[in-house]
C-alpha atoms as a PDB file:
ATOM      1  CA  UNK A   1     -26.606  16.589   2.849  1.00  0.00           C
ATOM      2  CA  UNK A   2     -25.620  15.689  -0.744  1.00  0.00           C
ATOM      3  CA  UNK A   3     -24.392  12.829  -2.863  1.00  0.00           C
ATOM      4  CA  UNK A   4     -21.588  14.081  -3.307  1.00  0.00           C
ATOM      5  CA  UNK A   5     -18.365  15.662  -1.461  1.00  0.00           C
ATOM      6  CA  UNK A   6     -14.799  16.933  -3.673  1.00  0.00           C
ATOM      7  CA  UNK A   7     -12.203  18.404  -2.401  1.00  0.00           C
ATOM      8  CA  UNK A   8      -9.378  19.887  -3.878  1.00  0.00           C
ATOM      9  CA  UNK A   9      -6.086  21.608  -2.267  1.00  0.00           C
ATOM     10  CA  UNK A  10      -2.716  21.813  -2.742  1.00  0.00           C
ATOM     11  CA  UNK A  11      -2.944  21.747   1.440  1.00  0.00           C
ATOM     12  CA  UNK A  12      -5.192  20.508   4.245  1.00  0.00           C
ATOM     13  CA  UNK A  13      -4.846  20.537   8.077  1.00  0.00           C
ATOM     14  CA  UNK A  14      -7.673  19.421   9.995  1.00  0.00           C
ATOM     15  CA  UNK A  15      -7.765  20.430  13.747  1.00  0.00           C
ATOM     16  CA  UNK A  16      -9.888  18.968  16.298  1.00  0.00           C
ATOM     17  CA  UNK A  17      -9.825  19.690  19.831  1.00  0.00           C
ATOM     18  CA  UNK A  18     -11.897  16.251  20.497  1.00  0.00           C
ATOM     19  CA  UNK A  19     -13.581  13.577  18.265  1.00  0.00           C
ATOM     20  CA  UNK A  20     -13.511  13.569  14.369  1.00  0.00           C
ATOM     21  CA  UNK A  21     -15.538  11.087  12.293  1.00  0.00           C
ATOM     22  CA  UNK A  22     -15.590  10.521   9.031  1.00  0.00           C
ATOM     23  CA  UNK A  23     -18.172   8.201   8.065  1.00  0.00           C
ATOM     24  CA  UNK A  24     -19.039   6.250   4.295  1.00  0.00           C
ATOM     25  CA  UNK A  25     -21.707   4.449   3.576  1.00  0.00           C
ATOM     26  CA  UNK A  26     -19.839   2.463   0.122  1.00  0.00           C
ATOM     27  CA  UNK A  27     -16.128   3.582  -0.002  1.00  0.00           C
ATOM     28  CA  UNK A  28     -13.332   6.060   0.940  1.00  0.00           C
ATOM     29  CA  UNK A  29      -9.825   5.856  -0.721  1.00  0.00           C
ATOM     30  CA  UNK A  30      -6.733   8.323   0.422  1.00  0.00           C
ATOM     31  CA  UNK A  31      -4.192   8.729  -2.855  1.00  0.00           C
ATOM     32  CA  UNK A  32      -1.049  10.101  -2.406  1.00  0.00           C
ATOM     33  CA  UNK A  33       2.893   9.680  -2.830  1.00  0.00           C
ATOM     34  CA  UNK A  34       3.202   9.665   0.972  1.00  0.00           C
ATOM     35  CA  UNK A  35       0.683   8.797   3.714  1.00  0.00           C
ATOM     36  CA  UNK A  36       1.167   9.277   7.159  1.00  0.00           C
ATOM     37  CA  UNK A  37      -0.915   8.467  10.526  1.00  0.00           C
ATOM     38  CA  UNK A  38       0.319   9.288  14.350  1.00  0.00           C
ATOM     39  CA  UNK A  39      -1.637   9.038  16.815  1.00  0.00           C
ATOM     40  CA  UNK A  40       0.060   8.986  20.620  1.00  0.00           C
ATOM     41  CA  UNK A  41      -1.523   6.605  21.922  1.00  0.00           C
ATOM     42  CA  UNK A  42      -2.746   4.067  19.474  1.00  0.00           C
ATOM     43  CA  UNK A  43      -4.329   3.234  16.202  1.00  0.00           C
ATOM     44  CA  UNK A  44      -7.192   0.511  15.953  1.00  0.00           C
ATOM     45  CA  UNK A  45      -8.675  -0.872  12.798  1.00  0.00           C
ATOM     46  CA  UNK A  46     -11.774  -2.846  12.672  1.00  0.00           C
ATOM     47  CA  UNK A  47     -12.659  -4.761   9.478  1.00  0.00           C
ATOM     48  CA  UNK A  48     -13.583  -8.265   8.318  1.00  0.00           C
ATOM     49  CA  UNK A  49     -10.903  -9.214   5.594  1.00  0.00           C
ATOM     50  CA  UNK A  50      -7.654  -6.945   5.994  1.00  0.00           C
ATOM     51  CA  UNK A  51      -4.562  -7.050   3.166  1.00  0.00           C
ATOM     52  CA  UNK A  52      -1.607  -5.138   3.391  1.00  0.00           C
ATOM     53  CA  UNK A  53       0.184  -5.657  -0.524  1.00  0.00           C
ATOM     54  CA  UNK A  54       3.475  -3.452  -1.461  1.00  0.00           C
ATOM     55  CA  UNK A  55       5.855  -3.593  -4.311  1.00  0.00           C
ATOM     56  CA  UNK A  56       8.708  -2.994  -2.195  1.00  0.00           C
ATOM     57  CA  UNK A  57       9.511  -3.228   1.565  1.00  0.00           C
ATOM     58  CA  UNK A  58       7.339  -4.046   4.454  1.00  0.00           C
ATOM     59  CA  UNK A  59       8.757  -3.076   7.563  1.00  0.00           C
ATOM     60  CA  UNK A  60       6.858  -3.756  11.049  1.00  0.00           C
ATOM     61  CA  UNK A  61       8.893  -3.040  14.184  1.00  0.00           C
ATOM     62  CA  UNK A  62       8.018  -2.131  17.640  1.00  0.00           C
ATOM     63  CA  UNK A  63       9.833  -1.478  20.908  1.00  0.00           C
ATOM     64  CA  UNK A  64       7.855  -3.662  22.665  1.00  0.00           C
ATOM     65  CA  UNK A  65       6.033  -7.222  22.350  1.00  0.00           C
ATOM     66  CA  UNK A  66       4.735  -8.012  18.722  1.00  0.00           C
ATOM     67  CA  UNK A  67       2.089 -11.290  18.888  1.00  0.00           C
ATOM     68  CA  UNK A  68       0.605 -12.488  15.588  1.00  0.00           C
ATOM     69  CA  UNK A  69      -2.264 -15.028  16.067  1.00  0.00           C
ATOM     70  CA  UNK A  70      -5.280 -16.619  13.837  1.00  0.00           C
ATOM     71  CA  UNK A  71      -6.803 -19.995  13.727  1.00  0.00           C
ATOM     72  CA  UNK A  72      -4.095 -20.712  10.830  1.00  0.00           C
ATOM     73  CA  UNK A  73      -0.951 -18.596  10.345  1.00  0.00           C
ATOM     74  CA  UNK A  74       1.350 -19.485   7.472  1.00  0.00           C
ATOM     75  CA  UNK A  75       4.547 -17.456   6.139  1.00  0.00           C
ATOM     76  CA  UNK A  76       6.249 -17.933   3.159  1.00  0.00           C
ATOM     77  CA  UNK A  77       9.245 -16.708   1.031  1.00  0.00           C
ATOM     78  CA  UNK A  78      10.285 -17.091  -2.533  1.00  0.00           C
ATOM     79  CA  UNK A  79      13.907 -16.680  -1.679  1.00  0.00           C
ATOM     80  CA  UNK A  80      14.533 -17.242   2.117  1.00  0.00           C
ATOM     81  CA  UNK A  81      12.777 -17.182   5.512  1.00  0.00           C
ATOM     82  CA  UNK A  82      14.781 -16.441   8.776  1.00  0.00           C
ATOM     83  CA  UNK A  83      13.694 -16.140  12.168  1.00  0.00           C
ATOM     84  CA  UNK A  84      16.730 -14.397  13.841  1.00  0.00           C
ATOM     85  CA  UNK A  85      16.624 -14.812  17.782  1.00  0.00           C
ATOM     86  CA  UNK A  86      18.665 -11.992  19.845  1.00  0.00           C
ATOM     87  CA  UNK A  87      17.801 -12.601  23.336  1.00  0.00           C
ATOM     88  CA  UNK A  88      16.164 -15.549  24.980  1.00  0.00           C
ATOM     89  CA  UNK A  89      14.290 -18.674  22.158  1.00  0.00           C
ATOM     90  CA  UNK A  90      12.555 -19.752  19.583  1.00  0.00           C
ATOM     91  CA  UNK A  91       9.999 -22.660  20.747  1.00  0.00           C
ATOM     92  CA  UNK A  92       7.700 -24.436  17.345  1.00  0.00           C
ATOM     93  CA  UNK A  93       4.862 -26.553  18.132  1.00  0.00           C
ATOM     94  CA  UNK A  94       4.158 -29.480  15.427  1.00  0.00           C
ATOM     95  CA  UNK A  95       0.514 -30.924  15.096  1.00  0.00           C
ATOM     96  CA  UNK A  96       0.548 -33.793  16.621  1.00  0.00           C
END
């Protein structure tokens, strides 16, 4: 036990044949030019506040069913919004 952990490579591979946990009490950061998680059968992240911010391109697309749900959801656009419907509807709900 120490205050204190660095590491420095110019590679890493970490293999685990079960669990790996990586636990910190304050902060962690990952900085690189390219990030990358798999996992084959899913990826959960618990948190209180969660913000996703990019200078580019966000991209979310799945093969299946994609719900988005809050006690308040908002979008908004600078330029344009469109909702483009392939197969089947598009049903909005007004207050009342």
């Amino acid at each position: 036990s120490s205050s204190a952990m660095d590491l420095s490579t110019e590679e890493l591979t970490v293999s685990a044949g079960g669990t790996v946990d990586v636990f910190s009490s304050e902060s962690a950061s990952i900085s690189s030019g390219r990030v990358s998680v798999a996992a084959s059968e899913g990826v959960s992240v618990e948190t209180r506040d969660l913000e996703f911010s990019s200078n580019g391109k966000v991209d979310l697309a799945a093969s299946g069913e994609v719900s988005v749900g809050g006690d308040s959801v908002s979008l908004s656009s600078m330029e344009a919004l469109s909702v483009p419907v392939l197969v089947g509807n598009v049903t909005v709900g007004l207050p009342e």
